[in-house]
N, C-alpha and C. Protein backbone atom coordinates (compact mmCIF):
# COMPACT_ATOMS: atom_id res chain seq x y z
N UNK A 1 7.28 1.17 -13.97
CA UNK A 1 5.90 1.00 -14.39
C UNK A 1 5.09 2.19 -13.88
N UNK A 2 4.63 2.71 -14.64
CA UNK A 2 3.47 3.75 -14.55
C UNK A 2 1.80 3.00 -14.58
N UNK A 3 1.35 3.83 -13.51
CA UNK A 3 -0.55 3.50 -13.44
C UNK A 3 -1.00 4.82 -13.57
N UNK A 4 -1.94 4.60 -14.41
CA UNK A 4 -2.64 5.26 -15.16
C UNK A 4 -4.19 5.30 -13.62
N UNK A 5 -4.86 6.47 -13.86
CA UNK A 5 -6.45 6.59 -13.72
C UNK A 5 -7.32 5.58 -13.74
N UNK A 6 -7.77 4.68 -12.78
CA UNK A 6 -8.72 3.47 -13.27
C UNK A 6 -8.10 2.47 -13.96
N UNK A 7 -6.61 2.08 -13.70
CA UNK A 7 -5.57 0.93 -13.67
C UNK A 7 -5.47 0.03 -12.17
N UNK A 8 -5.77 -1.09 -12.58
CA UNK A 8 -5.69 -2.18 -11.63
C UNK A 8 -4.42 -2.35 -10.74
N UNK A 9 -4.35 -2.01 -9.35
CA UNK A 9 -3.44 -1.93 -8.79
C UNK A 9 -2.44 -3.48 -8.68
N UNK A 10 -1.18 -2.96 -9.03
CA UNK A 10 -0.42 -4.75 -9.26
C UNK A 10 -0.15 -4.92 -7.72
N UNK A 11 0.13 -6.37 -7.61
CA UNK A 11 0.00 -7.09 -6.74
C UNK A 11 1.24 -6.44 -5.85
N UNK A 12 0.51 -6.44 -4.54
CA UNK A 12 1.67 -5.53 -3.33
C UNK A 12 1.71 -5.78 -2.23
N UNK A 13 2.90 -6.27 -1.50
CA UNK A 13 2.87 -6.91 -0.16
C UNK A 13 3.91 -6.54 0.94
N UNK A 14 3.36 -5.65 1.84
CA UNK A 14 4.61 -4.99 2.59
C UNK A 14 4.14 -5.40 4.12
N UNK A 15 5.09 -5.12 4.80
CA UNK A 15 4.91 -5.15 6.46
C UNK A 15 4.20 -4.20 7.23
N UNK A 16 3.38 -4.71 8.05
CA UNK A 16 2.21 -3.80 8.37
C UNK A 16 2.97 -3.04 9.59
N UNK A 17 2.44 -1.78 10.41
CA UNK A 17 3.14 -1.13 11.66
C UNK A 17 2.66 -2.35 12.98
N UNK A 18 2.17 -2.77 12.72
CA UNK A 18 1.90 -4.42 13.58
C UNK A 18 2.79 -5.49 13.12
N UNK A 19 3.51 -5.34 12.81
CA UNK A 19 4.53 -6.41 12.26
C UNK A 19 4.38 -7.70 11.69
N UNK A 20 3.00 -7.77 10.51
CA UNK A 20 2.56 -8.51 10.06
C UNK A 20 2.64 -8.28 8.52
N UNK A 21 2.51 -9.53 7.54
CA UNK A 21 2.35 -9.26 6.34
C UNK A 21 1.42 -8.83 5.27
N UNK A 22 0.96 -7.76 4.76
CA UNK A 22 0.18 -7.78 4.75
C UNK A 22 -0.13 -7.49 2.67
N UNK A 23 -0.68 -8.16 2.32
CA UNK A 23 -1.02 -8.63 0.88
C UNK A 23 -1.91 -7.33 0.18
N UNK A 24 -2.22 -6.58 -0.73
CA UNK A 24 -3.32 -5.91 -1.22
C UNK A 24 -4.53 -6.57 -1.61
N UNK A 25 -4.42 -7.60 -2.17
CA UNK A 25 -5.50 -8.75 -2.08
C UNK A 25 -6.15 -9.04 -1.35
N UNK A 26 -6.13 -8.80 -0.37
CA UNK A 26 -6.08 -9.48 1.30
C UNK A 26 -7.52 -8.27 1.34
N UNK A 27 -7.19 -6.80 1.15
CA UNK A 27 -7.82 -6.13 1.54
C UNK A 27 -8.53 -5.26 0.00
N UNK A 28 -9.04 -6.84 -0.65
CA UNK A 28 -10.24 -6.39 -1.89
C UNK A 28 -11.37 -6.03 -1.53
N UNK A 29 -12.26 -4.96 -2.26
CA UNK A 29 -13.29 -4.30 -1.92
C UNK A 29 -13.52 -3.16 -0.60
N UNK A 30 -11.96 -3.15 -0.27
CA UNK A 30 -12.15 -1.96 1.11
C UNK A 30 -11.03 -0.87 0.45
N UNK A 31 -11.38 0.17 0.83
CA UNK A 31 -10.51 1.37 0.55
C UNK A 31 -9.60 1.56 1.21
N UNK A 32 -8.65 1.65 0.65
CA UNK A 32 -6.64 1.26 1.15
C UNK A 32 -5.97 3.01 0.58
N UNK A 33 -5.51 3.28 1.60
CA UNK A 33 -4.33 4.51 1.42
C UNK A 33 -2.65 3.93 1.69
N UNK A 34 -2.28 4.46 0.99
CA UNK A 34 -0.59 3.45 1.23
C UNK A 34 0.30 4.55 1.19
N UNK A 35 0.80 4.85 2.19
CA UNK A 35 1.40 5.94 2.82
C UNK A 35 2.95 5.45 2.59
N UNK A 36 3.76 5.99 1.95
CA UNK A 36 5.37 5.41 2.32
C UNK A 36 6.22 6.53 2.56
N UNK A 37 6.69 6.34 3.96
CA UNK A 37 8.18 7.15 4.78
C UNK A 37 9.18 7.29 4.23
N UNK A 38 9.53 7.89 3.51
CA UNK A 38 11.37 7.65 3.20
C UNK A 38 12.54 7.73 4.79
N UNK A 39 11.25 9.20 5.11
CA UNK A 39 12.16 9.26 6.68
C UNK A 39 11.16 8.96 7.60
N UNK A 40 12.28 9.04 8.71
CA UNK A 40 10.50 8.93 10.17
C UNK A 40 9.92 10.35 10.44
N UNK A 41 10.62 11.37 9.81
CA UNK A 41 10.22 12.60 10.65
C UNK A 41 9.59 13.26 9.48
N UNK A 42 9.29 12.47 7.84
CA UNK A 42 8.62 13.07 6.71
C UNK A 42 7.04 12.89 7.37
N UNK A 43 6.46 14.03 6.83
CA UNK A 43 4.81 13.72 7.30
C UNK A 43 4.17 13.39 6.07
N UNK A 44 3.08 13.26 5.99
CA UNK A 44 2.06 12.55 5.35
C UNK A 44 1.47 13.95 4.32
């Protein structure tokens, strides 16, 4: 699946670095960056 520009982000739920679950829903109306590691030593 491809997102487009001003496409509604689908529903996404991964493990937080606090070891909690954490929903995208959860965090509506706040601005979210979603960073993913393939390795530990890839940077950002």
């Amino acid at each position: 699946m491809t997102l487009k520009v001003g496409d509604k982000a689908p529903y996404f739920e991964a493990r937080s670095h606090l070891d909690k679950d954490v929903r995208l829903s959860d965090l509506r109306g706040k601005n979210v960056v979603i960073a993913f590691f393939p390795l530990a030593w890839t940077p950002v």
